[in-house]
N, C-alpha and C. Protein backbone atom coordinates (compact mmCIF):
# COMPACT_ATOMS: atom_id res chain seq x y z
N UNK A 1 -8.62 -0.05 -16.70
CA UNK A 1 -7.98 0.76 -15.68
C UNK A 1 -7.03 -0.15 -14.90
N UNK A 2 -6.09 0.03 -14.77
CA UNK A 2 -4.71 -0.48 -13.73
C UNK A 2 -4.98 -0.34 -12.19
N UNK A 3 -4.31 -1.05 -11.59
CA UNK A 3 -4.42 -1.28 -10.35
C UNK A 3 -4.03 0.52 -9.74
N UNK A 4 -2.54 1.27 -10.38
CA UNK A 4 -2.48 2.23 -9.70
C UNK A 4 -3.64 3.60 -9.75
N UNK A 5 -4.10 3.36 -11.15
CA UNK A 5 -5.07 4.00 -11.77
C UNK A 5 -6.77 4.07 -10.78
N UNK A 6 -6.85 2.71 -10.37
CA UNK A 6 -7.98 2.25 -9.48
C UNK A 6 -7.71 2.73 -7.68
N UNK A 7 -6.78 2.53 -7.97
CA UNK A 7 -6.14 2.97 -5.94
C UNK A 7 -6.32 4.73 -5.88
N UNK A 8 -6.28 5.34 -7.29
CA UNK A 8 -6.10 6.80 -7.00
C UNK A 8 -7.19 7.90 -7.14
N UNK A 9 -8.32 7.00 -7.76
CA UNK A 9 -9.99 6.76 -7.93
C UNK A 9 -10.55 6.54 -6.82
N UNK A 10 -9.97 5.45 -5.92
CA UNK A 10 -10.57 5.50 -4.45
C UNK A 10 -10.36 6.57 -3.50
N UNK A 11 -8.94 6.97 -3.69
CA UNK A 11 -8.06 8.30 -2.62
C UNK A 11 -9.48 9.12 -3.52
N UNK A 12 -9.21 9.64 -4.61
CA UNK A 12 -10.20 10.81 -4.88
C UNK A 12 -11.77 10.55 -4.90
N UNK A 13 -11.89 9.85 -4.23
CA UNK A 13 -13.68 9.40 -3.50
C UNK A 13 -13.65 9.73 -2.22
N UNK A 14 -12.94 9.73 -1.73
CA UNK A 14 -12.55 9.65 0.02
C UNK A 14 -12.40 8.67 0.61
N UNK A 15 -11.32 7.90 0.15
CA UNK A 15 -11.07 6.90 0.68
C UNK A 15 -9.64 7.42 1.03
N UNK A 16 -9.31 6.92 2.69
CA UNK A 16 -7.91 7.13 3.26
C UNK A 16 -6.53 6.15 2.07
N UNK A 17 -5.27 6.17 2.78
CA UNK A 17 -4.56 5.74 1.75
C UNK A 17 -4.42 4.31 2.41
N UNK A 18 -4.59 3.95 2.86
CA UNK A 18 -4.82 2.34 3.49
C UNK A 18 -6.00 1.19 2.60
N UNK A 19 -7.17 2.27 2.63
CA UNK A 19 -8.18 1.90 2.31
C UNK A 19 -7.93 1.78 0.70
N UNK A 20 -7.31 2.32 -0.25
CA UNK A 20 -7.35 2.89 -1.84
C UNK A 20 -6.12 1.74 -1.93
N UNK A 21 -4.64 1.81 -0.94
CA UNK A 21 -4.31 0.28 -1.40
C UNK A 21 -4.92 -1.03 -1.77
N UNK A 22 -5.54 -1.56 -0.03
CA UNK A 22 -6.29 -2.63 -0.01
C UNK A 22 -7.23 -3.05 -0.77
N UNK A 23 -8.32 -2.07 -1.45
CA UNK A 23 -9.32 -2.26 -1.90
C UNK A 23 -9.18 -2.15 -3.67
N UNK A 24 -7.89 -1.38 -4.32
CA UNK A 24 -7.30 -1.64 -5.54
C UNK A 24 -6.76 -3.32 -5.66
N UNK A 25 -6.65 -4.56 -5.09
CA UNK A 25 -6.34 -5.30 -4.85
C UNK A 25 -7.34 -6.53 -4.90
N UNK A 26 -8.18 -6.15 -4.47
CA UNK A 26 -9.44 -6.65 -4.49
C UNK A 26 -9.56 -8.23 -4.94
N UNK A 27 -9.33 -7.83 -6.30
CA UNK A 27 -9.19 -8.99 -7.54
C UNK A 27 -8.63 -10.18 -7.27
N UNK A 28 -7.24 -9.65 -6.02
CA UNK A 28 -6.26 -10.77 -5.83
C UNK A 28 -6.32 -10.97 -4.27
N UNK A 29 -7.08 -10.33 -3.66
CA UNK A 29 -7.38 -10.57 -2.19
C UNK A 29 -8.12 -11.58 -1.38
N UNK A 30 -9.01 -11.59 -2.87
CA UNK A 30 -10.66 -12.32 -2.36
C UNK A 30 -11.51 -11.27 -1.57
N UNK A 31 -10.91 -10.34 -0.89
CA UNK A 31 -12.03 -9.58 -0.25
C UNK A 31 -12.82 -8.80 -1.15
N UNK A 32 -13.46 -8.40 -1.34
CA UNK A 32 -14.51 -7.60 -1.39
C UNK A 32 -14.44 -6.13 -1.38
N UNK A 33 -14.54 -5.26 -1.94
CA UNK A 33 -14.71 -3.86 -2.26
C UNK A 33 -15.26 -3.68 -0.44
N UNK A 34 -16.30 -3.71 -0.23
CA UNK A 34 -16.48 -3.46 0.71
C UNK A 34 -16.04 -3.93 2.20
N UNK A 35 -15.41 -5.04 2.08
CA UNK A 35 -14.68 -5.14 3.48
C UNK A 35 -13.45 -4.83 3.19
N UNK A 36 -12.78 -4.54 1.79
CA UNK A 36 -11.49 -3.48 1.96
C UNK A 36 -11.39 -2.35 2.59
N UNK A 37 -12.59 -1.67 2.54
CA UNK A 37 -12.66 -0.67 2.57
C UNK A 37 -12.96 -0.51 4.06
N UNK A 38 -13.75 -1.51 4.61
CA UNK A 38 -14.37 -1.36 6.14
C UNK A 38 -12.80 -2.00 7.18
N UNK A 39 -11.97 -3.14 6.17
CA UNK A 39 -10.92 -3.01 7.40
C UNK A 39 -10.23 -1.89 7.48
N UNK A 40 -9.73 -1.21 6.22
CA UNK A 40 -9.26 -0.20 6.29
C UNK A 40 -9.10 0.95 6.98
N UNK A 41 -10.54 1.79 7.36
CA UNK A 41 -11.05 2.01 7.60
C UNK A 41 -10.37 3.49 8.57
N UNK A 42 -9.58 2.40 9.69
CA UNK A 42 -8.92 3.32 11.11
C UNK A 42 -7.64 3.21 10.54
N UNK A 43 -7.08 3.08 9.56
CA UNK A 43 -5.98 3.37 9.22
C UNK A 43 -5.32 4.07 8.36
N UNK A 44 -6.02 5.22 7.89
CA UNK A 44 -5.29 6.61 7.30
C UNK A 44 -4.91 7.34 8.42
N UNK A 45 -4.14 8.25 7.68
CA UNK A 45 -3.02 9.36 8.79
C UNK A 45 -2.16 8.58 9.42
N UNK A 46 -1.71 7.57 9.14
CA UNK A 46 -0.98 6.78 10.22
C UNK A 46 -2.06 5.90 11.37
N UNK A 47 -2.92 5.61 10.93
CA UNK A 47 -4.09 5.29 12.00
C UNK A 47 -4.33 6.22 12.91
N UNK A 48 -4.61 7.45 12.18
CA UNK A 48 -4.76 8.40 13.28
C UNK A 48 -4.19 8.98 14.43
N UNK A 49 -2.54 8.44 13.81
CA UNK A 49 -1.73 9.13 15.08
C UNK A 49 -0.46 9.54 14.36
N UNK A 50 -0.62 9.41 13.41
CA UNK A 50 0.83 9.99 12.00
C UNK A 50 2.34 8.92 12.35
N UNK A 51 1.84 8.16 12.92
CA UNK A 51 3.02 6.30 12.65
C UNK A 51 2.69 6.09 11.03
N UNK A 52 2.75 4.90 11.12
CA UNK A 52 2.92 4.07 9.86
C UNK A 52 2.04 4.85 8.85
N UNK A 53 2.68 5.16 7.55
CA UNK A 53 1.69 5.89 6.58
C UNK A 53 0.71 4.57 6.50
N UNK A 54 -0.57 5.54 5.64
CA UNK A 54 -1.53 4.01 5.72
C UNK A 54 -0.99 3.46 4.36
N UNK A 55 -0.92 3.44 3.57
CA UNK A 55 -0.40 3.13 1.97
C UNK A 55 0.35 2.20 2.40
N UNK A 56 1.65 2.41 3.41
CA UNK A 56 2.02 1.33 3.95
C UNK A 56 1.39 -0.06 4.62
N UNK A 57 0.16 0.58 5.23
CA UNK A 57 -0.21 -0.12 5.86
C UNK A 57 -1.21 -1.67 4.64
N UNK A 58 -1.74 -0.44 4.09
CA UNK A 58 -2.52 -1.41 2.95
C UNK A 58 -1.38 -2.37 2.43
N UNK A 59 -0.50 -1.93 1.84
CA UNK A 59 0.37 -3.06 1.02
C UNK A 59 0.53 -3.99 2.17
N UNK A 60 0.92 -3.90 3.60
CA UNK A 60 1.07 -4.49 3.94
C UNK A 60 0.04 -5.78 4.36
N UNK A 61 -1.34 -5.21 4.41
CA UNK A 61 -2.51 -6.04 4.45
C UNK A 61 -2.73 -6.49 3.05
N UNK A 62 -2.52 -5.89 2.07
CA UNK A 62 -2.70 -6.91 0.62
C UNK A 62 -1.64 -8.11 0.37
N UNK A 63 -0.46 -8.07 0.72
CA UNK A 63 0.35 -9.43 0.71
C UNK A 63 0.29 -10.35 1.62
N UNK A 64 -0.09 -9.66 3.02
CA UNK A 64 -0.27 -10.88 4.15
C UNK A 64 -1.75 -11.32 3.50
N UNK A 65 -2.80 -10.70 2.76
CA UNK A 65 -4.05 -11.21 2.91
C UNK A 65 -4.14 -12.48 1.30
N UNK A 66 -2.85 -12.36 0.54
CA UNK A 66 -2.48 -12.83 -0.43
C UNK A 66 -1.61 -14.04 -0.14
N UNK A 67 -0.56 -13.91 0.79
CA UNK A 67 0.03 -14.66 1.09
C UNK A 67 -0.29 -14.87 2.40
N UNK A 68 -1.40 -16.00 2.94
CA UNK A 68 -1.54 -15.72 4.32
C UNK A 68 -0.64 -16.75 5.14
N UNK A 69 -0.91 -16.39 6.74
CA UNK A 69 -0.52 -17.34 7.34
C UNK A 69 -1.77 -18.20 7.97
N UNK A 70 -2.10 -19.82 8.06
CA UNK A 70 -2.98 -20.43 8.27
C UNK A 70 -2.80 -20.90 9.74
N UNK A 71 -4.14 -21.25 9.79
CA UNK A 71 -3.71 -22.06 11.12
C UNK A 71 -3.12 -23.84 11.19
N UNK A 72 -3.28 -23.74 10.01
CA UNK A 72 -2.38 -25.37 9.95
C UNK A 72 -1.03 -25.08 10.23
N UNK A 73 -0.09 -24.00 9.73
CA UNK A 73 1.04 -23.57 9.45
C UNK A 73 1.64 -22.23 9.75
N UNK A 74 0.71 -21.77 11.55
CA UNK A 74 0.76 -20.70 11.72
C UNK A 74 2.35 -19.74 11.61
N UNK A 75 3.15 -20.42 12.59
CA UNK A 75 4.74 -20.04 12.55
C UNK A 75 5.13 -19.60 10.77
N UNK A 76 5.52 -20.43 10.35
CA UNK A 76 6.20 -20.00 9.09
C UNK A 76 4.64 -19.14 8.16
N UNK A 77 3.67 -18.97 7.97
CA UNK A 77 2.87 -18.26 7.62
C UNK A 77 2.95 -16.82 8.21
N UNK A 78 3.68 -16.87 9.59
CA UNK A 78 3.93 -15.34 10.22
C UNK A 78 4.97 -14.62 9.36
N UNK A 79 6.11 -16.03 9.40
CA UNK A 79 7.57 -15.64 9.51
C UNK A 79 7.12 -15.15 7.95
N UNK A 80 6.80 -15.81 7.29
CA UNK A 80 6.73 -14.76 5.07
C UNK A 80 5.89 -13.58 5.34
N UNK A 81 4.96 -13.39 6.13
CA UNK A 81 4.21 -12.11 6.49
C UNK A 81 4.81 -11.05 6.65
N UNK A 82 6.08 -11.51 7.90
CA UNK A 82 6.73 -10.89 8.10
C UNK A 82 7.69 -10.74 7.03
N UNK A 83 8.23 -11.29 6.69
CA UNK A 83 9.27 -10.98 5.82
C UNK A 83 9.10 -10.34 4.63
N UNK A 84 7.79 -10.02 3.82
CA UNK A 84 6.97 -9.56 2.70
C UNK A 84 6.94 -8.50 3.54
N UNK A 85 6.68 -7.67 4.59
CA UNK A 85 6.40 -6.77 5.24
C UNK A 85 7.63 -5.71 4.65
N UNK A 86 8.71 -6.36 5.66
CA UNK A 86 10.04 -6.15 5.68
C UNK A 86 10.92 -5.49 4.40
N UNK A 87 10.33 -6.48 3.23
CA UNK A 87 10.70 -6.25 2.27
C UNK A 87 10.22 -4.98 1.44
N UNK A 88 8.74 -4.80 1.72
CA UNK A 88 8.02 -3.88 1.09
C UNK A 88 8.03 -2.33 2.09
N UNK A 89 8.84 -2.47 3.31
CA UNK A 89 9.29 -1.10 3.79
C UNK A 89 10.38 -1.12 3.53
N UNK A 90 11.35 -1.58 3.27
CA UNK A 90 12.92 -1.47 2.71
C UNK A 90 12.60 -1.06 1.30
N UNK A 91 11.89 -1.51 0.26
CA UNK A 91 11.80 -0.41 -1.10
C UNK A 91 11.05 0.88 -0.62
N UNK A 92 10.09 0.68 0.02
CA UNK A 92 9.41 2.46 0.20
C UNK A 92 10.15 3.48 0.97
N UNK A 93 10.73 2.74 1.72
CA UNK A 93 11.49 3.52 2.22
C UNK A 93 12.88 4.70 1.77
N UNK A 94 13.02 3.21 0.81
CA UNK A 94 14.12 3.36 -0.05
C UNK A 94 13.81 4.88 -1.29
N UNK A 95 12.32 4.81 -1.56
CA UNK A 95 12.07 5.57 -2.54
C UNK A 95 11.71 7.35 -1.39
N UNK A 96 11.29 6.89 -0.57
CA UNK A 96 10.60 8.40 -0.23
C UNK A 96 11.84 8.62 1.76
N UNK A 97 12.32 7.77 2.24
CA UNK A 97 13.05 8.05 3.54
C UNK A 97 12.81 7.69 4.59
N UNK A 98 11.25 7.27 4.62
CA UNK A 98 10.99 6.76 5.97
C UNK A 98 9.57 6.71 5.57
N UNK A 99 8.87 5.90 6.98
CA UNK A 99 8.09 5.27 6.88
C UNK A 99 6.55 6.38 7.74
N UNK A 100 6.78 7.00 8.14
CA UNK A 100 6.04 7.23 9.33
C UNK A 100 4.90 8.60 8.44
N UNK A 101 3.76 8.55 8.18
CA UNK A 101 3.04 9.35 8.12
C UNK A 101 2.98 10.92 7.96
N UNK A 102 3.79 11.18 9.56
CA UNK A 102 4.08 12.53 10.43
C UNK A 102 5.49 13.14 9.64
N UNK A 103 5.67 12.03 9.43
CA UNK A 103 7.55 12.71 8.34
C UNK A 103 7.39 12.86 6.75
N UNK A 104 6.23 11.62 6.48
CA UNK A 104 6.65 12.02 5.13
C UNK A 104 5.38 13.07 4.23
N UNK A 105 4.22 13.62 5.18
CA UNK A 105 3.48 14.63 4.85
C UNK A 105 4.17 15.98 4.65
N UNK A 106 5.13 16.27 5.37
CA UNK A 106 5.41 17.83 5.44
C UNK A 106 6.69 17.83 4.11
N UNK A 107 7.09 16.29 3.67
CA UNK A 107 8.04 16.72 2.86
C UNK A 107 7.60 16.89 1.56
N UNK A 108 6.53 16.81 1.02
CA UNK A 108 5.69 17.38 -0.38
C UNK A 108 6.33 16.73 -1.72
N UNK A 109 6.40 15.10 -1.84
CA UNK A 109 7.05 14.81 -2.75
C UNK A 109 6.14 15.01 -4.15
N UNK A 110 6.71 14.83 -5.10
CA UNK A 110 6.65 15.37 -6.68
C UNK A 110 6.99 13.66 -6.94
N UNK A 111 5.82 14.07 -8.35
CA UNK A 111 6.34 12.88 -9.15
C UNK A 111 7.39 12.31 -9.37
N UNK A 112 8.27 13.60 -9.85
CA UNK A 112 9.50 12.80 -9.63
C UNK A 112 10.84 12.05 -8.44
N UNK A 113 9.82 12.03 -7.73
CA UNK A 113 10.25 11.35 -6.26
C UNK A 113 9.84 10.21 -6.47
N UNK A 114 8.98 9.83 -6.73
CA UNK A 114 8.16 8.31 -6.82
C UNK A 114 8.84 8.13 -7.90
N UNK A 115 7.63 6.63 -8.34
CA UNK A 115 7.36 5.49 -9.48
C UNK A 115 7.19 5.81 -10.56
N UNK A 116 7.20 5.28 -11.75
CA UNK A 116 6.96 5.35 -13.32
C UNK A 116 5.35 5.70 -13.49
N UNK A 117 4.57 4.98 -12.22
CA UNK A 117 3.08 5.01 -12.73
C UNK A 117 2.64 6.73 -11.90
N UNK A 118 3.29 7.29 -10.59
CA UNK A 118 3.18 8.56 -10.87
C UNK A 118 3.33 9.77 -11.68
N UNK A 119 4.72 9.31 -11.91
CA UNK A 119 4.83 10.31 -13.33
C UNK A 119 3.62 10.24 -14.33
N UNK A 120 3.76 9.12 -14.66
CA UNK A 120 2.71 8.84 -15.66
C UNK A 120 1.65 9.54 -15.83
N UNK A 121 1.41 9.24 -14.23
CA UNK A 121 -0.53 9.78 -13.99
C UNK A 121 -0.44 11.06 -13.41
N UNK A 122 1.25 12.11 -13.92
CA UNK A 122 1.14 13.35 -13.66
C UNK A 122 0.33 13.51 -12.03
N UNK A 123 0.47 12.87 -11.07
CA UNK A 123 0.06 13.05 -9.88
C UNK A 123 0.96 14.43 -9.50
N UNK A 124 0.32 15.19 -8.72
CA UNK A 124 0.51 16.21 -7.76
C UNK A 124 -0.12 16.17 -5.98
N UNK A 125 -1.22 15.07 -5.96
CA UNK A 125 -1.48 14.96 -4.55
C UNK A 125 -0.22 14.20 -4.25
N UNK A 126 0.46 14.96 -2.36
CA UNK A 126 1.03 14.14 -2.01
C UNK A 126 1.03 12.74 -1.64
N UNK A 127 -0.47 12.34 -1.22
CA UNK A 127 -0.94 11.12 -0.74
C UNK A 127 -1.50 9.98 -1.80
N UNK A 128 -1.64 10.71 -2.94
CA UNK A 128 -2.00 9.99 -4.26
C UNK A 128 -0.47 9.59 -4.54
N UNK A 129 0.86 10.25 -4.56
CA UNK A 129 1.47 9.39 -4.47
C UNK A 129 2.33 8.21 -3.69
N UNK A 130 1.90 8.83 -2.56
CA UNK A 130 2.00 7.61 -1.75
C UNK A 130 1.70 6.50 -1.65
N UNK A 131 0.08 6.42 -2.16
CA UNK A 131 -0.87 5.29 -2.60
C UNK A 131 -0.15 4.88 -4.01
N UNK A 132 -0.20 5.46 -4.74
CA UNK A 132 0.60 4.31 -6.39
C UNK A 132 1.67 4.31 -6.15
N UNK A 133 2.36 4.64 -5.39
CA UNK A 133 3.70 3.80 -5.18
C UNK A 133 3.49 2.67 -4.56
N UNK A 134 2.98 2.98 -3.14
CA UNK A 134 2.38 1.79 -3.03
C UNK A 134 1.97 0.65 -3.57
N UNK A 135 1.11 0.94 -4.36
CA UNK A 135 0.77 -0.61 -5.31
C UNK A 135 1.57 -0.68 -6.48
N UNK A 136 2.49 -0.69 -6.72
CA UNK A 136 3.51 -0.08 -7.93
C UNK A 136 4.89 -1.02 -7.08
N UNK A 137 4.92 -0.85 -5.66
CA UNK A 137 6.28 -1.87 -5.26
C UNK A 137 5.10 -3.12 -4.85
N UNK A 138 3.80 -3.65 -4.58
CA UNK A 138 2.96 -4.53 -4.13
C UNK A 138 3.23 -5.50 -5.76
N UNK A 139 2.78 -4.47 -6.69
CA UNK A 139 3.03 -5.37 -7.74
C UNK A 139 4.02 -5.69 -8.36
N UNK A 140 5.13 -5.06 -8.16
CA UNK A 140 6.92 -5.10 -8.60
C UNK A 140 6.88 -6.82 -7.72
N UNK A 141 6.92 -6.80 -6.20
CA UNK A 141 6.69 -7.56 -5.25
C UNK A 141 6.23 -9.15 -5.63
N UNK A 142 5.11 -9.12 -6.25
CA UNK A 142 4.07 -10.18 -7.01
C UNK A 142 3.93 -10.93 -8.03
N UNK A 143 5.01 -9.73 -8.86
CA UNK A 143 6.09 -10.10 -9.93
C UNK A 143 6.88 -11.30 -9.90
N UNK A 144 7.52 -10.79 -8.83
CA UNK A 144 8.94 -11.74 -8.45
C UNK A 144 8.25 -12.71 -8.03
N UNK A 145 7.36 -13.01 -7.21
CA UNK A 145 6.94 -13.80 -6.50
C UNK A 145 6.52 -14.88 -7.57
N UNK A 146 5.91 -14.21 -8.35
CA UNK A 146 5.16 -15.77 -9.54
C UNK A 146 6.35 -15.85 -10.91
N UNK A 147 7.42 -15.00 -10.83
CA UNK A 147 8.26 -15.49 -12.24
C UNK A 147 9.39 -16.39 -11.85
């Protein structure tokens, strides 16, 4: 099973879309199934206030928790955090319009709005594809990073 395949297994358990990023990741996180899932946790719906989708939010906790910042080297460990952030809302954005929870629920995207691995997996939940896109630009992302 694939990473987007595993993230959309968690959404259909009941796991929010924060939680089904982070915890598809696992492998390359070091965390743990279960503290993916427990940071996760307050951050579907936008963390409960329809801001930041959580899907966003996960990718964004799977590259900072991949690429961290230390305390030997706190500054520039922020500054790639940040900038991996940056980067990974400029493609999602790019694919669906914006970032925010509250905007992109009511617009009901279709597979063919997303990624290769939605189509694929014939998704019809809106939030299932939110989540494999999600890990679909995390790993596009991870790509670049190690070739």
């Amino acid at each position: 099973m694939d990473r987007c395949e595993l993230a959309n297994n968690y959404h259909n358990r009941g796991c929010n879309c924060c939680q089904a990023v982070l915890a598809a990741f696992s492998d390359v996180t070091g965390l743990s199934e279960a503290e993916s899932l427990a940071i996760g946790g307050g951050f579907g719906s936008g963390a409960g206030t329809g801001e930041l989708c959580g899907a966003i939010t996960g990718a964004v906790m799977t590259l900072s928790q991949i690429f961290p910042a230390t305390i030997e080297d706190p500054v520039s460990g922020k500054k790639r955090a940040v900038g991996l952030s940056k980067e990974f809302q400029k493609r999602f954005s790019e694919r669906f319009g914006c970032l925010r929870c509250a905007e992109l629920l009511p617009k009901k995207y279709q597979p063919d709005d997303a990624t290769p691995a939605a189509k694929r997996m014939q998704l019809s939940n809106h939030c299932a594809i939110m989540i494999v896109t999600a890990v679909e630009i995390v790993e596009e992302m991870l790509g670049e990073r190690t070739a």
